[in-house]
Structures are given as structure tokens and as C-alpha cells.
N, C-alpha and C. Protein backbone atom coordinates (compact mmCIF):
# COMPACT_ATOMS: atom_id res chain seq x y z
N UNK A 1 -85.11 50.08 -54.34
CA UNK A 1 -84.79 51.44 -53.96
C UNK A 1 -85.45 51.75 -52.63
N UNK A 2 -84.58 52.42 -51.87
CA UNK A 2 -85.28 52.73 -50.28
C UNK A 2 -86.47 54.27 -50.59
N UNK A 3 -86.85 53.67 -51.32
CA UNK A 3 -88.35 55.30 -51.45
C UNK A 3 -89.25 54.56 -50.84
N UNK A 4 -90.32 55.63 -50.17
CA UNK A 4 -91.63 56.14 -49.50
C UNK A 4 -92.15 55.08 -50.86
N UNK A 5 -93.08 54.17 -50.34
CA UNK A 5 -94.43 53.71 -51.63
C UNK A 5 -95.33 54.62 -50.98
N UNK A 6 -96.14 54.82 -52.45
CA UNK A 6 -95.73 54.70 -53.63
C UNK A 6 -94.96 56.05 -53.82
N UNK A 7 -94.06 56.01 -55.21
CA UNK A 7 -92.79 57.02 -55.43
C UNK A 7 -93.33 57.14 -56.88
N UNK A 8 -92.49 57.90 -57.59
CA UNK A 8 -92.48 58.26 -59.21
C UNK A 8 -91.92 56.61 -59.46
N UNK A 9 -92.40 56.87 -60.81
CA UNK A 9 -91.49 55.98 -61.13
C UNK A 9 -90.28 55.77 -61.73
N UNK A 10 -89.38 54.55 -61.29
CA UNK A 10 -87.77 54.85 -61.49
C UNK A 10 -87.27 54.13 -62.41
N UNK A 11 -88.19 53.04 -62.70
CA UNK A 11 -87.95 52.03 -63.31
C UNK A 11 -89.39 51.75 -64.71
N UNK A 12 -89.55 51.42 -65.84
CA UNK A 12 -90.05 51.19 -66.65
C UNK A 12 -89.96 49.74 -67.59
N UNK A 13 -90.51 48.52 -66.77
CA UNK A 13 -90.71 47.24 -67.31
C UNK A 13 -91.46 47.22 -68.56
N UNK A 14 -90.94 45.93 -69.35
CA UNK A 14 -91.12 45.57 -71.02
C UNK A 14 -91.18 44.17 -70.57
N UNK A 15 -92.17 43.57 -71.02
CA UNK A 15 -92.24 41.84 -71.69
C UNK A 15 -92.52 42.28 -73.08
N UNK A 16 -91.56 41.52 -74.34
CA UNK A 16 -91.89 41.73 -75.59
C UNK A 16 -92.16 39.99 -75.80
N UNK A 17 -92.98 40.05 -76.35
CA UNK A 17 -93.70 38.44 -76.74
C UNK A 17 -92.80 38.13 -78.29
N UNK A 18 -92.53 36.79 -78.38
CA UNK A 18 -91.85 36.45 -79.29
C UNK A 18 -92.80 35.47 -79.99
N UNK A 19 -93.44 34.66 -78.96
CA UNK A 19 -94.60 33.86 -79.56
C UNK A 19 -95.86 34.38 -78.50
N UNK A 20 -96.69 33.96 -79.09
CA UNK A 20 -98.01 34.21 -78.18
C UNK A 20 -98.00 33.79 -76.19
N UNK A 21 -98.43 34.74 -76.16
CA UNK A 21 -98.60 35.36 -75.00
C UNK A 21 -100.17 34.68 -74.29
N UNK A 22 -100.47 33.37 -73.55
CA UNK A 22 -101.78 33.34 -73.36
C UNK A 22 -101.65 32.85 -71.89
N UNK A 23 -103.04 33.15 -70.80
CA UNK A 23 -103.03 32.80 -70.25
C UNK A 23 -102.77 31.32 -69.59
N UNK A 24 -102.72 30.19 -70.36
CA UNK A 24 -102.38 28.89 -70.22
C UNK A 24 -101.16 28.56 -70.68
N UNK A 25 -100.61 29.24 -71.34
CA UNK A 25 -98.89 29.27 -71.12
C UNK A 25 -98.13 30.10 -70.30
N UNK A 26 -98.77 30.71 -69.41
CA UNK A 26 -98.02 31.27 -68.67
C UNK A 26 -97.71 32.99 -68.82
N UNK A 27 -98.45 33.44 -69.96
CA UNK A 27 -98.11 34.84 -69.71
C UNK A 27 -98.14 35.62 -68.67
N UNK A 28 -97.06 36.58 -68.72
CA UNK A 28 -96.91 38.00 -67.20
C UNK A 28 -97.84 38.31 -66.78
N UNK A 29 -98.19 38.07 -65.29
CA UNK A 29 -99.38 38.79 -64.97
C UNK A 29 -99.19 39.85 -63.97
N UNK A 30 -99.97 40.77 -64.26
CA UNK A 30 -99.75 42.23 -63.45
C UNK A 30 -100.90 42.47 -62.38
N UNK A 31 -100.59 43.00 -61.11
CA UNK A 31 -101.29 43.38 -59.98
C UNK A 31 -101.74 44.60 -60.52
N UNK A 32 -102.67 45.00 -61.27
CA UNK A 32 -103.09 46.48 -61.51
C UNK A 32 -103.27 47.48 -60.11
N UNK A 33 -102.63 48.47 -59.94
CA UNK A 33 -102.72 49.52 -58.90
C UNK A 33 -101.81 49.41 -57.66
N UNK A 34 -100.97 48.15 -58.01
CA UNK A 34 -100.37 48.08 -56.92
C UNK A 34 -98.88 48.82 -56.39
N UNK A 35 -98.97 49.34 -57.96
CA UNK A 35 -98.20 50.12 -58.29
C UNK A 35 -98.39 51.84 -56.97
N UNK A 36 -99.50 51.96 -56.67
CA UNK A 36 -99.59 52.92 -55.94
C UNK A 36 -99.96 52.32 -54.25
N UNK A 37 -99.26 51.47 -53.84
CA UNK A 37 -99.47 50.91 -52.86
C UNK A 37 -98.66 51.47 -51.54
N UNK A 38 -98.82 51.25 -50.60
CA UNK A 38 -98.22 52.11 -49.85
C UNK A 38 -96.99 51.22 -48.60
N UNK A 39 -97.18 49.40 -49.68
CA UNK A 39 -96.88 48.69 -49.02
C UNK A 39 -96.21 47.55 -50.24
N UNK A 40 -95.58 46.33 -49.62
CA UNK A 40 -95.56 45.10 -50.68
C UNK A 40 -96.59 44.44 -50.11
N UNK A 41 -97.14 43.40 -51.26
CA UNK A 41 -97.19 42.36 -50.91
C UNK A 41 -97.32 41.54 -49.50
N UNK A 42 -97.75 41.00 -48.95
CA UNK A 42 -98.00 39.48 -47.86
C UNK A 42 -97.23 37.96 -48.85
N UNK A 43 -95.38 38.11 -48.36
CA UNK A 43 -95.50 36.91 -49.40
C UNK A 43 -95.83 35.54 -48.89
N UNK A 44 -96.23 35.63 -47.74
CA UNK A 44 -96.48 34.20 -47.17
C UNK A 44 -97.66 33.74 -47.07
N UNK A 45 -98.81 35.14 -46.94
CA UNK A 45 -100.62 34.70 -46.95
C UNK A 45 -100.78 33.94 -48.40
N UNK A 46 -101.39 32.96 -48.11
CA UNK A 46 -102.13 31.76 -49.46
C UNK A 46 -103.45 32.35 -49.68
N UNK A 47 -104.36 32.96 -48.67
CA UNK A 47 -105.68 33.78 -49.18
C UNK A 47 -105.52 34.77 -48.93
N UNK A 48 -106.71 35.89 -49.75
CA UNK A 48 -106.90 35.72 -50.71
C UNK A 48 -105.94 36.06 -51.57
N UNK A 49 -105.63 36.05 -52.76
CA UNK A 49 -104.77 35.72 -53.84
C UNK A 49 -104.76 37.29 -54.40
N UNK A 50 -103.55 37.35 -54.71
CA UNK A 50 -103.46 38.96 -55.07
C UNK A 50 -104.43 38.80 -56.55
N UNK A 51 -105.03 40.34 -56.41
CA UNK A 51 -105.68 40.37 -58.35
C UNK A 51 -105.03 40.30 -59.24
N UNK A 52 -104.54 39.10 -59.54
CA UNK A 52 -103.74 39.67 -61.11
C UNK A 52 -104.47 39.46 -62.08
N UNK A 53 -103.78 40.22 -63.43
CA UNK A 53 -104.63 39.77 -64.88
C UNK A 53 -103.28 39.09 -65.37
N UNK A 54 -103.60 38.39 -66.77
CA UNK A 54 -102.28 37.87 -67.43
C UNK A 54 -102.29 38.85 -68.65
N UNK A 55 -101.76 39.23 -68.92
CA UNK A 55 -101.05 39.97 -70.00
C UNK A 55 -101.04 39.16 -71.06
N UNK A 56 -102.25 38.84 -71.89
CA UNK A 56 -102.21 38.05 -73.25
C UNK A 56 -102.19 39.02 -74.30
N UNK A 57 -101.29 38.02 -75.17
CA UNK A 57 -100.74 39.19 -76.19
C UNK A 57 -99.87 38.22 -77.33
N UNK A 58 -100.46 38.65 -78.39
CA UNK A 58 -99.55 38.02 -79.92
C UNK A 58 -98.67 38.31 -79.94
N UNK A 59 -97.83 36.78 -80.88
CA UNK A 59 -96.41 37.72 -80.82
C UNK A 59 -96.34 38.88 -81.25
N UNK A 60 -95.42 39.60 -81.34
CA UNK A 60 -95.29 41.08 -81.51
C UNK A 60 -95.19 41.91 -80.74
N UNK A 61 -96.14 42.05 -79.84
CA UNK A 61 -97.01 42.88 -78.92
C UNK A 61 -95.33 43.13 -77.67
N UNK A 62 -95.91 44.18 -77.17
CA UNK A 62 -94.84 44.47 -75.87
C UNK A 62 -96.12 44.85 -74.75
N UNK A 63 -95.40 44.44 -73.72
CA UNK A 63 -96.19 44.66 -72.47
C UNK A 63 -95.26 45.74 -71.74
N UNK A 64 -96.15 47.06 -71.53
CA UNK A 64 -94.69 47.91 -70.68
C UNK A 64 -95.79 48.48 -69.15
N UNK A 65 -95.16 48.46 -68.20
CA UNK A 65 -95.34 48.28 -66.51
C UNK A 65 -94.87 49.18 -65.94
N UNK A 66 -94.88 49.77 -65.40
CA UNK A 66 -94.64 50.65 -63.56
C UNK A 66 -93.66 50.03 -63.32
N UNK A 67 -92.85 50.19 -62.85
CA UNK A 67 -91.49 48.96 -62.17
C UNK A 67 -91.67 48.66 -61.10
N UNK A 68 -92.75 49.81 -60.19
CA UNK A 68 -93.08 48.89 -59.13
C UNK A 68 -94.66 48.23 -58.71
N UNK A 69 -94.93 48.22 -59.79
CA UNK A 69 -96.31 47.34 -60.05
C UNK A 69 -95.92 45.67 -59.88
N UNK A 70 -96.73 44.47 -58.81
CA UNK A 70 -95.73 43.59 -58.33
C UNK A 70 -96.29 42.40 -60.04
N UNK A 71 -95.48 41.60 -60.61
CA UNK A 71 -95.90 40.90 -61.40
C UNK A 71 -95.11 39.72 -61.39
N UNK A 72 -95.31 39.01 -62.63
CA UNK A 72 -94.54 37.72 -62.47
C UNK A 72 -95.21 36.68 -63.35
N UNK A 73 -94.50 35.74 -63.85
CA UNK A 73 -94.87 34.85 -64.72
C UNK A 73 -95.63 33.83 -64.59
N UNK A 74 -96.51 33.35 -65.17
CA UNK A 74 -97.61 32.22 -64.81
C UNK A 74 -96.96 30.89 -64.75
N UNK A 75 -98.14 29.83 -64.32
CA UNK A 75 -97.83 28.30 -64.41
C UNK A 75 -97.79 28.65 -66.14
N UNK A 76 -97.09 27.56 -66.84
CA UNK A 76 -97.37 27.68 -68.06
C UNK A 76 -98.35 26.12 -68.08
N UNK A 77 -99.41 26.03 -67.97
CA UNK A 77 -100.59 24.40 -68.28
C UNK A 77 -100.31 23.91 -69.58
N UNK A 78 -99.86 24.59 -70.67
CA UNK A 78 -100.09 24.17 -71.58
C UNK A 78 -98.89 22.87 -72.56
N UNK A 79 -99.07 22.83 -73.54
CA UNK A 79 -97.87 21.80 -74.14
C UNK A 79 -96.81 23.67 -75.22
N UNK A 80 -97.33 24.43 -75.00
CA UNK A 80 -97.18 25.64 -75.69
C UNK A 80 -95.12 26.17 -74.95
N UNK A 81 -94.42 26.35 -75.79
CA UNK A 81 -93.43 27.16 -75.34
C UNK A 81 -93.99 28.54 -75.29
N UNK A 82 -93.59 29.49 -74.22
CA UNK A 82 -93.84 31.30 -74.14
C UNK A 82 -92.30 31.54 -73.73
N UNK A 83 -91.88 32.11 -75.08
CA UNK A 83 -90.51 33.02 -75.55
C UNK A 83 -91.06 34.38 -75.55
N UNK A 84 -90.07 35.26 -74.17
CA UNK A 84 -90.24 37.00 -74.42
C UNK A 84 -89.14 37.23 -74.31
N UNK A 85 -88.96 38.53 -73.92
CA UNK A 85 -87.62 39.41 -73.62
C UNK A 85 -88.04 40.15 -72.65
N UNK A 86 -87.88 40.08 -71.64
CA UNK A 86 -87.84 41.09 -70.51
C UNK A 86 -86.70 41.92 -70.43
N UNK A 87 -87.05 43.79 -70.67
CA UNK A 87 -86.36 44.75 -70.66
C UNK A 87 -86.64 46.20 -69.90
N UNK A 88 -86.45 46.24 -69.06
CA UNK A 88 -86.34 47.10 -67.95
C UNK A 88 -85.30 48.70 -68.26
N UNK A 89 -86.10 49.43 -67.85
CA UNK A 89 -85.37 50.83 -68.57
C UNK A 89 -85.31 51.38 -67.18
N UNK A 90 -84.28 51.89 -66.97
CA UNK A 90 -84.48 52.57 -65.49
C UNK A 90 -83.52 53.87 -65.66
N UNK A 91 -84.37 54.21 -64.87
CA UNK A 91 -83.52 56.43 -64.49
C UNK A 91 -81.97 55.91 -64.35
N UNK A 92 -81.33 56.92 -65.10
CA UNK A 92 -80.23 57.02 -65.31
C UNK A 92 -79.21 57.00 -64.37
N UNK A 93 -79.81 57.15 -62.97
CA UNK A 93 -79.14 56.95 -61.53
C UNK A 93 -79.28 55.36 -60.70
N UNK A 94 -80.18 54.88 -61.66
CA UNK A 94 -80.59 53.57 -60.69
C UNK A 94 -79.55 52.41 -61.27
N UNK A 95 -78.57 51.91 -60.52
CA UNK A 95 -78.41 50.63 -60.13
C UNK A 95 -78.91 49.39 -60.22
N UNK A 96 -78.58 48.16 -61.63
CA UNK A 96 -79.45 47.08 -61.68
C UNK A 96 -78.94 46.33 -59.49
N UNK A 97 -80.13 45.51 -59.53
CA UNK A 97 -79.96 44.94 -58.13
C UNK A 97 -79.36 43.63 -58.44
N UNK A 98 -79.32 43.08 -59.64
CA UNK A 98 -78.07 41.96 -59.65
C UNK A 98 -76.80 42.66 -60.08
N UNK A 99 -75.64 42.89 -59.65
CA UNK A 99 -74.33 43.25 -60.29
C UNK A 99 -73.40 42.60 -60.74
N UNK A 100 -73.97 42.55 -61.71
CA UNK A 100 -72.85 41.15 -62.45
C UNK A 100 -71.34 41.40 -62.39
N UNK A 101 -71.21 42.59 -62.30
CA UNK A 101 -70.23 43.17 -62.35
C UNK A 101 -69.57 41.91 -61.07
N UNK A 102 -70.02 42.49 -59.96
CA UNK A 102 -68.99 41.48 -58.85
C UNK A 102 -69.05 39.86 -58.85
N UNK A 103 -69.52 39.46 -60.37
CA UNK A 103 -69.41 38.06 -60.61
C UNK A 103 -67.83 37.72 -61.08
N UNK A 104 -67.44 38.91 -61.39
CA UNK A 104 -66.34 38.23 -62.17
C UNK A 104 -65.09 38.18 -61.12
N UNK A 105 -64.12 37.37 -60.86
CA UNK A 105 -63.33 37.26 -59.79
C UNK A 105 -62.07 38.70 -60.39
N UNK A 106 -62.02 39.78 -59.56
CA UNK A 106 -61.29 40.82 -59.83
C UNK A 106 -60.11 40.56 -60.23
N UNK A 107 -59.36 38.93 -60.57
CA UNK A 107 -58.11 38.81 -60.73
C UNK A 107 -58.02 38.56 -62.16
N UNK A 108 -58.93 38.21 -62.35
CA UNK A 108 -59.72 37.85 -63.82
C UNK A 108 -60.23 39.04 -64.99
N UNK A 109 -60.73 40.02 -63.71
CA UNK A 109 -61.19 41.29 -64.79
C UNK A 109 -59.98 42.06 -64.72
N UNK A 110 -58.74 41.51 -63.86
CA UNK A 110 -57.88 42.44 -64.42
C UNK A 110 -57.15 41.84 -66.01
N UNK A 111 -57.27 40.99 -66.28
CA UNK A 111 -56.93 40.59 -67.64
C UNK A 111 -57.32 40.91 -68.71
N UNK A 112 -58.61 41.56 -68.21
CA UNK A 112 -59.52 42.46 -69.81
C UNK A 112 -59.26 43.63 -69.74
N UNK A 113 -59.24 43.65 -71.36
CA UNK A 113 -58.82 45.24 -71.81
C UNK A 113 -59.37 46.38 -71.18
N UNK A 114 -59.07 47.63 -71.44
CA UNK A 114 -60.36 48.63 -70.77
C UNK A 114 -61.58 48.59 -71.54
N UNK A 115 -61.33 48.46 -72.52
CA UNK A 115 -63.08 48.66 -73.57
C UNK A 115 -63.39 47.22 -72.52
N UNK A 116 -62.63 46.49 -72.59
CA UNK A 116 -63.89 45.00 -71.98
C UNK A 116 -64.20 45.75 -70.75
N UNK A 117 -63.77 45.81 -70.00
CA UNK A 117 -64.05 46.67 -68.52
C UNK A 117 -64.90 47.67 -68.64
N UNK A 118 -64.77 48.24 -69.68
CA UNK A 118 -66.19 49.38 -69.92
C UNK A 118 -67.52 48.48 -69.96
N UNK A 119 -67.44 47.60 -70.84
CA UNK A 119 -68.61 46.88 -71.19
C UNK A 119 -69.14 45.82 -70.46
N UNK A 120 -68.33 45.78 -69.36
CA UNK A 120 -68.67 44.91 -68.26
C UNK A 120 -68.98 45.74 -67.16
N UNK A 121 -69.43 46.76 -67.47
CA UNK A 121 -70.20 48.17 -66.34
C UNK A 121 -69.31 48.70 -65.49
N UNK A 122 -67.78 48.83 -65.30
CA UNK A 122 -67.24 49.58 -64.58
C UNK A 122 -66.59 50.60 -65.14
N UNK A 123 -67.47 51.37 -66.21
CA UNK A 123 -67.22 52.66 -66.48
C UNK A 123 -68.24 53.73 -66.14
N UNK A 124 -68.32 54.93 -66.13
CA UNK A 124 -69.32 55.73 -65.92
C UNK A 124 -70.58 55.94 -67.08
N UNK A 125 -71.87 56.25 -66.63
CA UNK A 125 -72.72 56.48 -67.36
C UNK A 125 -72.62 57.53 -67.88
N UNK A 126 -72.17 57.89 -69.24
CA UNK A 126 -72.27 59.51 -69.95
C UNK A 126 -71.58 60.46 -69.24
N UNK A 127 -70.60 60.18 -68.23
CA UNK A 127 -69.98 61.08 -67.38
C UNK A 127 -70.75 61.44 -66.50
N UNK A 128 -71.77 60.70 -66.28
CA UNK A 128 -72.75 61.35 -65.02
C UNK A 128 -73.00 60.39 -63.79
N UNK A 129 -73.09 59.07 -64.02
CA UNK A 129 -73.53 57.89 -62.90
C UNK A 129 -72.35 56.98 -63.16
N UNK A 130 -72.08 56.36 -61.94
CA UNK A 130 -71.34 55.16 -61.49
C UNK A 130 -69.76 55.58 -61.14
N UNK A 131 -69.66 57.04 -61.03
CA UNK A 131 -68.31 57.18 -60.44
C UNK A 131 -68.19 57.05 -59.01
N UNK A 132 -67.11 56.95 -58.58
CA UNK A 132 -66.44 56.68 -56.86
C UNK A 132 -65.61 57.76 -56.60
N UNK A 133 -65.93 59.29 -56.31
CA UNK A 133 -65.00 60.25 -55.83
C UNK A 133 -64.77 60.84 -57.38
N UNK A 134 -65.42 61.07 -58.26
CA UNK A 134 -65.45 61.31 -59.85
C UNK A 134 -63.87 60.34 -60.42
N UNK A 135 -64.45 59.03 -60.40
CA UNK A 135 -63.03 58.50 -60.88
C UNK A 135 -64.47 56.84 -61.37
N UNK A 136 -64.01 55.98 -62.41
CA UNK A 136 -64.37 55.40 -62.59
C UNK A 136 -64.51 54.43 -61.93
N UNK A 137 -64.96 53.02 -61.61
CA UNK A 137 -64.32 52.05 -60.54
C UNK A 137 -63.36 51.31 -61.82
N UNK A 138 -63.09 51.49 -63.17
CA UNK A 138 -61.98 50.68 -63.76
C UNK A 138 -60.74 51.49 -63.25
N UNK A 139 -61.08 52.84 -63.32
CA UNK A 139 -59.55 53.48 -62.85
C UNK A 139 -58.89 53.42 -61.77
N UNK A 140 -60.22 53.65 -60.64
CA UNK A 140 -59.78 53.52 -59.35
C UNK A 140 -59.62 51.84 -58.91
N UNK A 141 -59.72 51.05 -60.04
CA UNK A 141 -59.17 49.25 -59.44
C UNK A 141 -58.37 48.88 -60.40
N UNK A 142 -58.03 49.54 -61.51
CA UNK A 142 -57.54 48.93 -62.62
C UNK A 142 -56.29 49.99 -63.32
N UNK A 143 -56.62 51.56 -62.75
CA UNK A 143 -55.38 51.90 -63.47
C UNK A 143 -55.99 52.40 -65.09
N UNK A 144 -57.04 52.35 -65.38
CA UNK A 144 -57.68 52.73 -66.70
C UNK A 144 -57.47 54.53 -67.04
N UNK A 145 -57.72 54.64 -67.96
CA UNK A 145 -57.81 56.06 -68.67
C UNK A 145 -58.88 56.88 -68.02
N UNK A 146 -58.63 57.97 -67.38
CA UNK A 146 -59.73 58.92 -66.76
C UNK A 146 -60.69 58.75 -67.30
N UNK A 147 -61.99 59.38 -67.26
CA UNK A 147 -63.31 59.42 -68.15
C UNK A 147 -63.61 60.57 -67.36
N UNK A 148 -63.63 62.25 -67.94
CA UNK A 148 -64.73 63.53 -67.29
C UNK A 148 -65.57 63.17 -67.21
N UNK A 149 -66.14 63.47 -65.70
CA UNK A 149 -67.16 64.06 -65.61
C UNK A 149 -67.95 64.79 -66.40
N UNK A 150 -69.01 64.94 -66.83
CA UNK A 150 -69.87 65.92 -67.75
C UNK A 150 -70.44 67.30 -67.19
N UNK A 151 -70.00 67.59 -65.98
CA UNK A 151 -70.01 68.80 -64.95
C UNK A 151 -68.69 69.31 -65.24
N UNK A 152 -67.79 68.58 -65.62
CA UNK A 152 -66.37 68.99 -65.19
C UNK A 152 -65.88 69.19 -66.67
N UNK A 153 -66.43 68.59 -67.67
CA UNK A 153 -66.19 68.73 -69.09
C UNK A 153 -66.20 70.08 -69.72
N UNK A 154 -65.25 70.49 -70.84
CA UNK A 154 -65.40 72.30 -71.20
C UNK A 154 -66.75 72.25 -72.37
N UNK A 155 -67.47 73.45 -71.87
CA UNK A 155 -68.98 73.40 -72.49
C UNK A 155 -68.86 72.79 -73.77
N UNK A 156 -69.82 72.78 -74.58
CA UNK A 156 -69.78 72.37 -75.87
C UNK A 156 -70.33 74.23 -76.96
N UNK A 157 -69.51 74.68 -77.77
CA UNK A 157 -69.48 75.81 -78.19
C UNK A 157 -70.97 75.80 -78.97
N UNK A 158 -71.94 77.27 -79.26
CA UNK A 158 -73.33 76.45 -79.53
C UNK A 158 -72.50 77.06 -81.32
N UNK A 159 -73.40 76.72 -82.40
CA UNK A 159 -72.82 76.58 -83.92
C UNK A 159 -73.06 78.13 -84.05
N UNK A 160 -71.81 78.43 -84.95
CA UNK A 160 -71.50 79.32 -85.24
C UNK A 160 -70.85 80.50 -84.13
N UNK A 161 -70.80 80.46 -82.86
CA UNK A 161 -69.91 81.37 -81.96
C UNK A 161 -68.99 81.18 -82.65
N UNK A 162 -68.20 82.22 -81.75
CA UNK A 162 -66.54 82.32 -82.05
C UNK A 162 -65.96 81.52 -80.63
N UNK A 163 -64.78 81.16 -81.12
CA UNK A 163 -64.12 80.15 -80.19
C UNK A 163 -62.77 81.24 -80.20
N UNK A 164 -62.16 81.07 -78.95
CA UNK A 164 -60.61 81.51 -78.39
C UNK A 164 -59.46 80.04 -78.80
């Protein structure tokens, strides 16, 4: 995201550990504070070595992060597999930065249904994010079924009014 560091945060990172989480297998390690930095990273200086800690943790455990706190996964030294799930929650306006979406060759996504086309992210968020001119990008490339806007939608009546 083009924001001023440091910004609110927009984004809300998860490592959930499936098996143990230890420093010699490689668990996530986090730059504590870097999150309020006013800069990235030096990715090319070799000294000194940014502070990280590793995030050790039993299975079970979830690790949740700043999104822009800088981190990243260890050497794993050990003979140990480290199975997580990395899950990232982000503001309802933000844009993942891989778009899988433009993986698929458009001649190809025209062959899927609209529900597939929904579920392959070219529908709108709740009527609020990912429209082009308030039109979906399935409608406006594909010809799909409108989807309102949630600005443009007729209120929702509160219980018990009277309705016309």
C-alpha cells in the first residue's frame, strides 16, 4: 500500500502452527517495532542483522502480527517438518498483491459459470469493494448478473415499522 510508514494498520497477519513451532525448525520470526518504522528494511546490508525473535509455539498456538511488521520464515536446521497456515485478514478495501485472478487466461474464465467467477474474485465485496464504475469486473468482462451496490441498495426496514 502507498501509505506514509508507519500507518494504521491495514492488514492483520496469522501463522497457526500445526506442529510445533521451534526455533531450529524454522519458526516465523518477527522484527518487533518495526512495525512503526518510518522506513523498510536495507535488503542488501549483511550487518548488522535485523532483531528478530522466532515465534516458538506448540501446535495449536496462532501467531497474529501488524501486517507491516517485516517477518519471515527461518532456516529450518533441524530433521523436524514445521506445518502452519498463514492467514492474513485485511481491511475490507485492500487488494491481495498476488491476483490470481489475472492467472487465469480470460478465454478460459469465460467458460466458468458466474458463481465460479464469483469465487474466483471477480465479484464485489458485500456490494462495497472491487467494483469498476459500480459494475462488477464479471459483468463488465463477462456479461454476468448486476450485483447493487450497498449505497445504492433500498434500506433494510428496522422490525416492526410499517412498510408501503
Amino acid at each position: 500500500m502507498p501509505l506514509a510508514k508507519p500507518h494504521v494498520a491495514t492488514v492483520a497477519n496469522s501463522m497457526w502452527a500445526l506442529t510445533d513451532f521451534t526455533e531450529a525448525n524454522g519458526a516465523t520470526s518477527v522484527v518487533p517495532g518495526s512495525h512503526l518504522w518510518d522506513h523498510g528494511p536495507d535488503y542488501f546490508a549483511t550487518e548488522p542483522a535485523l532483531p528478530s525473535i522466532a515465534a516458538e509455539m506448540p501446535k495449536g498456538s496462532v501467531l497474529v502480527w501488524h501486517g507491516s511488521t517485516w517477518h519471515g520464515g527461518g532456516a529450518n536446521t533441524s530433521d523436524e517438518v514445521r506445518v502452519g497456515v498463514a492467514m492474513n485478514y485485511c481491511a475490507d478495501y485492500i487488494r491481495q498483491q498476488e491476483n490470481q485472478q489475472l492467472g487465469i487466461p480470460p478465454e478460459i474464465m469465460a467458460t466458468f459459470s458466474p458463481q465460479l467467477r464469483q469465487l474466483c474474485g471477480l465479484g464485489m465485496y458485500r456490494g462495497l469493494t472491487g467494483n469498476i464504475n459500480k459494475m462488477s469486473p464479471a459483468e463488465l468482462l463477462y456479461g454476468d448478473e448486476h450485483q447493487v451496490q450497498l449505497w445504492d441498495a433500498e434500506p433494510i426496514a428496522e422490525p416492526g415499522a410499517a412498510t408501503s
